[in-house]
Protein backbone atom coordinates (compact mmCIF):
# COMPACT_ATOMS: atom_id res chain seq x y z
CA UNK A 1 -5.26 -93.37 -0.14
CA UNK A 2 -8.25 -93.05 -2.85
CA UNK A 3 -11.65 -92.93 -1.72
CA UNK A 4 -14.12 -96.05 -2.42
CA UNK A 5 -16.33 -94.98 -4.97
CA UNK A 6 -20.18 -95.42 -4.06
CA UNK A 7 -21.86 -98.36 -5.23
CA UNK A 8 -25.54 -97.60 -6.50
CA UNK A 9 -27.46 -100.40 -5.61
CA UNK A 10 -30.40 -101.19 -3.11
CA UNK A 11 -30.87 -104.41 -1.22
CA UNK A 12 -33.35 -105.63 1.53
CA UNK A 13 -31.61 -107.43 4.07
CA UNK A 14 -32.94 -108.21 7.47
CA UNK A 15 -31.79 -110.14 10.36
CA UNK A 16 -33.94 -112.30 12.74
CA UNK A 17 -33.20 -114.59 15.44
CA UNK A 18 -33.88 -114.99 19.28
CA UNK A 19 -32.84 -112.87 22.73
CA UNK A 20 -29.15 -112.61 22.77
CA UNK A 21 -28.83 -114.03 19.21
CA UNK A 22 -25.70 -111.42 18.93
CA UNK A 23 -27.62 -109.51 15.82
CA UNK A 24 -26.72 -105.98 16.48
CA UNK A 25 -22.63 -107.05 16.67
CA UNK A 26 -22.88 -108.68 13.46
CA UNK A 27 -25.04 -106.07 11.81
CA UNK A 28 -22.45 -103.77 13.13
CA UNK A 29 -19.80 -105.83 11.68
CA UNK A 30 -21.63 -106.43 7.91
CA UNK A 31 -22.13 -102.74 7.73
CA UNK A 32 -18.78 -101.89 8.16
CA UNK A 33 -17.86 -104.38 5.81
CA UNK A 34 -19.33 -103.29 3.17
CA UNK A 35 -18.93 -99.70 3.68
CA UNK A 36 -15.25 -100.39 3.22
CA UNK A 37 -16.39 -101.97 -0.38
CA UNK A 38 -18.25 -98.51 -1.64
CA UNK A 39 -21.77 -99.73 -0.77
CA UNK A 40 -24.00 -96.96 1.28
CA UNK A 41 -25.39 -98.79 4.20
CA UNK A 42 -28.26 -97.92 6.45
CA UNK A 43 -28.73 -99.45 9.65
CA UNK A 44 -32.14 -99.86 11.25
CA UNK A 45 -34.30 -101.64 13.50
CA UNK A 46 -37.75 -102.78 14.71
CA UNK A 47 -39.40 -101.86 17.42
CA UNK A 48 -38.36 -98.24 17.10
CA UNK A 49 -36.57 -97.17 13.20
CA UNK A 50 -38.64 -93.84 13.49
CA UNK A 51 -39.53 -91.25 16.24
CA UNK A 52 -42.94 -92.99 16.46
CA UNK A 53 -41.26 -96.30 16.24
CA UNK A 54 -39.47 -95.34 19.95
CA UNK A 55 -42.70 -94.40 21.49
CA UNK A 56 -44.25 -97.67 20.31
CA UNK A 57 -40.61 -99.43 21.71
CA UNK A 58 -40.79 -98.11 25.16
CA UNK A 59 -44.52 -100.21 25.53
CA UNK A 60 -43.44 -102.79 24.17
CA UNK A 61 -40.57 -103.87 25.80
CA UNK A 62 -41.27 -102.43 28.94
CA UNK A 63 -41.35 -104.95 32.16
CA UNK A 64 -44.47 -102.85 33.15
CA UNK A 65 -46.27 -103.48 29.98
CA UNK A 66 -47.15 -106.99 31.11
CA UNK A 67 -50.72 -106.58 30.80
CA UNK A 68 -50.65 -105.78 27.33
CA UNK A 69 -52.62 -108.88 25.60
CA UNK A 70 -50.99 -110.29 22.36
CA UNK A 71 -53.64 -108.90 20.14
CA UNK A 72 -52.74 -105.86 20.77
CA UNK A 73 -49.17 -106.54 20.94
CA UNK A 74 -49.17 -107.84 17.58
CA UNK A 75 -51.39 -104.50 16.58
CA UNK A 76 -48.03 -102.34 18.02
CA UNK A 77 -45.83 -103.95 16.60
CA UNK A 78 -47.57 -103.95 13.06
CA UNK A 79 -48.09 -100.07 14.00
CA UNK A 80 -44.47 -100.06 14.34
CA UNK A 81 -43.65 -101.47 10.85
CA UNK A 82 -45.87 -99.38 8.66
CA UNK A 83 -44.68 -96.32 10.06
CA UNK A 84 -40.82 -97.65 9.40
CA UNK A 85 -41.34 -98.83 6.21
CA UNK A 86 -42.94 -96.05 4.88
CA UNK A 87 -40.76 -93.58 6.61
CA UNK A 88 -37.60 -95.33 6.30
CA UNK A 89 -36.54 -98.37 4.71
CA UNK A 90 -38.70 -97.07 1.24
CA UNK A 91 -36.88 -94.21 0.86
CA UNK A 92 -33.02 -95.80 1.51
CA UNK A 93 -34.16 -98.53 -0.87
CA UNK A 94 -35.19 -95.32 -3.40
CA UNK A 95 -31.79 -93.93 -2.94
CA UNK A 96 -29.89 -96.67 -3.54
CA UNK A 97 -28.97 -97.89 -0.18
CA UNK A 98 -28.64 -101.55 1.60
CA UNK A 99 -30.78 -101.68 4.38
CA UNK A 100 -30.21 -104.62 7.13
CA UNK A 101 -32.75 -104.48 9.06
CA UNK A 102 -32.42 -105.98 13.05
CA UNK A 103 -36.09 -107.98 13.21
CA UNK A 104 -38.92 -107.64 10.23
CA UNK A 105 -42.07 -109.32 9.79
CA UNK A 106 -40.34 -112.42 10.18
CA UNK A 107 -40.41 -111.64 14.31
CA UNK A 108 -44.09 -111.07 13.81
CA UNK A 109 -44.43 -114.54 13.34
CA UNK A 110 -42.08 -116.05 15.71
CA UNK A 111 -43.23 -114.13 18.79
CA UNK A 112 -46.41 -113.58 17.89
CA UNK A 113 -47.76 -116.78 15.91
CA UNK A 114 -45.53 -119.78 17.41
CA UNK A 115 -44.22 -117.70 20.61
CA UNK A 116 -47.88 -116.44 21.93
CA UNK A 117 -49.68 -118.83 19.86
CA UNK A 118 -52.13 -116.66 18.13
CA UNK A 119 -53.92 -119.13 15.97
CA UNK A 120 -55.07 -117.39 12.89
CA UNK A 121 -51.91 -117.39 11.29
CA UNK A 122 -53.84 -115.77 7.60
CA UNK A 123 -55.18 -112.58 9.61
CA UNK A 124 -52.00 -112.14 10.47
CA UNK A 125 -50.36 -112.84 7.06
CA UNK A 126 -52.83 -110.43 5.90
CA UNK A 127 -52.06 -107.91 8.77
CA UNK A 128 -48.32 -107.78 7.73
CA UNK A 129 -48.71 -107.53 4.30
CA UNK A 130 -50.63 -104.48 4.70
CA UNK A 131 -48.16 -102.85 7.41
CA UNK A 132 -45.30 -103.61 5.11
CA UNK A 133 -47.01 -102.60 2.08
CA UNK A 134 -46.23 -105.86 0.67
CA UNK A 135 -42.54 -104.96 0.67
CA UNK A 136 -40.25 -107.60 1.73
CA UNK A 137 -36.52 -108.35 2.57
CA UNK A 138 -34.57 -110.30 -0.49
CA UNK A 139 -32.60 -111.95 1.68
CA UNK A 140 -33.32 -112.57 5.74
CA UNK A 141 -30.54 -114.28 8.06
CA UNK A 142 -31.57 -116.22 10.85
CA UNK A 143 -29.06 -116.66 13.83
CA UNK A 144 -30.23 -119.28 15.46
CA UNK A 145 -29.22 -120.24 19.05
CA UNK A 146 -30.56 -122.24 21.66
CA UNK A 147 -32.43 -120.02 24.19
CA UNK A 148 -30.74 -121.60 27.00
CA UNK A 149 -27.60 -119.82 25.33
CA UNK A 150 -29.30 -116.59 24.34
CA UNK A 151 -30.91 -115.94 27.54
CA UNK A 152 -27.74 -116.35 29.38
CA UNK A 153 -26.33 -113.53 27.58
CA UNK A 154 -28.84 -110.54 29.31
CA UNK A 155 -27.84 -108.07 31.17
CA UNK A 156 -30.06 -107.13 34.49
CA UNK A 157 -31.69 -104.76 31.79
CA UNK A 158 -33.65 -106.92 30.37
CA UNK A 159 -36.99 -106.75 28.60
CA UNK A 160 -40.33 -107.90 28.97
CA UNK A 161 -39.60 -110.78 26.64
CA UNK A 162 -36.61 -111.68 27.91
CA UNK A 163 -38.44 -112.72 31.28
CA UNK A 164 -40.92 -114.63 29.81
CA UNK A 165 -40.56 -118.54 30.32
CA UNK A 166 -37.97 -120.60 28.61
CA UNK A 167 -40.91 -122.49 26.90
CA UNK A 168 -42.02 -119.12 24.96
CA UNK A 169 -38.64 -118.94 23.95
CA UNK A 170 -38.66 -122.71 22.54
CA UNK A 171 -41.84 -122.22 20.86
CA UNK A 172 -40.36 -118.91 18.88
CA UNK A 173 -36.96 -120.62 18.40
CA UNK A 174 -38.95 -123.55 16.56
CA UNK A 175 -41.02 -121.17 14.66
CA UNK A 176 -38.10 -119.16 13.17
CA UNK A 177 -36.58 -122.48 12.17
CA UNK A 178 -39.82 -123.61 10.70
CA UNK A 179 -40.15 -120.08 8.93
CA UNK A 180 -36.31 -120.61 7.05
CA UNK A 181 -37.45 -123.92 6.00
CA UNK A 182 -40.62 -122.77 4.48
CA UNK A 183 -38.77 -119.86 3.12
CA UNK A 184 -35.51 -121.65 1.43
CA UNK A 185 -35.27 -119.15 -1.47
CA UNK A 186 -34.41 -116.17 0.86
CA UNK A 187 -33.66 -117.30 4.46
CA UNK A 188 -30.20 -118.25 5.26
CA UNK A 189 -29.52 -119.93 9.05
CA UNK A 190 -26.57 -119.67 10.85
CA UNK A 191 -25.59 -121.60 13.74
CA UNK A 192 -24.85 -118.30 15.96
CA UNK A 193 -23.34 -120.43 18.81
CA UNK A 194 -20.16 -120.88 17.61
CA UNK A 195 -17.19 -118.27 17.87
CA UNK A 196 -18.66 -114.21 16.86
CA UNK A 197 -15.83 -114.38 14.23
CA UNK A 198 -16.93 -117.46 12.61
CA UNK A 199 -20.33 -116.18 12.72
CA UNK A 200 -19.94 -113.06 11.15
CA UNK A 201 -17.36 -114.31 8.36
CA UNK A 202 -20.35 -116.64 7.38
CA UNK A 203 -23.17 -113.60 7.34
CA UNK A 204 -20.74 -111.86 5.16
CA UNK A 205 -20.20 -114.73 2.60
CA UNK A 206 -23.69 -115.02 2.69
CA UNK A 207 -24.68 -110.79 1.87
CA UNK A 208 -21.80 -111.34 -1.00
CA UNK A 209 -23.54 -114.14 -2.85
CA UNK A 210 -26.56 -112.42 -2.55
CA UNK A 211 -25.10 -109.14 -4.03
CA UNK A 212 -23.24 -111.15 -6.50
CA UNK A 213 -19.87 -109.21 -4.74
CA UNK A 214 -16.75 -111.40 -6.61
């Protein structure tokens, strides 16, 4: 059988949505996909898409971390996000790779700005921009799901967010809904409680509009 031949082309692409959302099985399931039509994928993620990245994870979501005050969570988390975009996502973009991305700046805002309710929502616009270099994702998918649902998908592993209460978890599902329809030109929502299969089928019509795949 003949080998697909590589596609050059590089595409932003990142993924937001709740806890237990499903986003790393359909990531999983989009990159495969378009592997299998010639396209060179890389798979990443924030907190943690660089060896400083996982040091600045293990804070974050760690259950003992609970005295961390959202300044300064916000401050990780932007740490976080300069050090992968500069060390990662700029350089697949440069070599002509797709990057989908599991949580951007777009998280930044729903946890941070509607889910701890950090009022100066410019500062923080500003913040970003600077940590991202003022690089941002052509296309972001949101996979919305009630947290009621998502929640009842953990695992006794779960994180420090994961046990906050269900009303953090409203506020951040609101904002990421409020984000998409502020954002119509490059946000994309899918209903993620219906069946995985319908779900992904949908994210993957979705990538090939948006890289004009026939």
């Amino acid at each position: 059988m003949a080998k697909t031949a590589k596609i050059a082309k590089s595409a932003f692409i990142a993924f937001e949505g709740g806890e237990g959302s499903g986003k790393t099985t359909v990531i999983k399931f989009l990159a495969s996909a378009l592997m299998k039509s010639g396209y060179d994928v890389l798979v990443t993620h924030e907190p943690g898409g660089t060896r400083v990245g996982k040091k600045i994870r293990e804070i974050l979501v760690d259950k003992k971390s609970k005295d961390i005050i959202p300044k300064a969570e916000l401050l990780l988390f932007l740490a976080d996000r300069a050090q992968h975009v500069e060390e990662t996502i700029k350089p697949a973009l440069a070599g002509q790779k797709i990057v989908l991305c599991d949580r951007f700046s777009g998280s930044t805002f729903a946890y941070q700005y509607y889910g701890r309710e950090l009022v100066n929502f410019e500062e923080i616009y500003r913040l970003d921009s600077f940590s991202r270099d003022h690089l941002r994702p052509g296309l972001t998918i949101l996979l919305d799901v009630p947290p009621e649902t998502g929640l009842g998908e953990r695992d006794k592993n779960i994180s420090r967010f994961e046990k906050e209460k269900i009303e953090f978890h409203r506020r951040l599902r609101a904002g990421y809904l409020e984000l998409a329809r502020q954002n119509p030109d490059t946000w994309r929502v899918i209903d993620a409680s219906k069946p995985l299969k319908e779900v992904q089928s949908e994210a993957l019509e979705i990538i090939k509009d948006f890289l004009a795949i026939s």
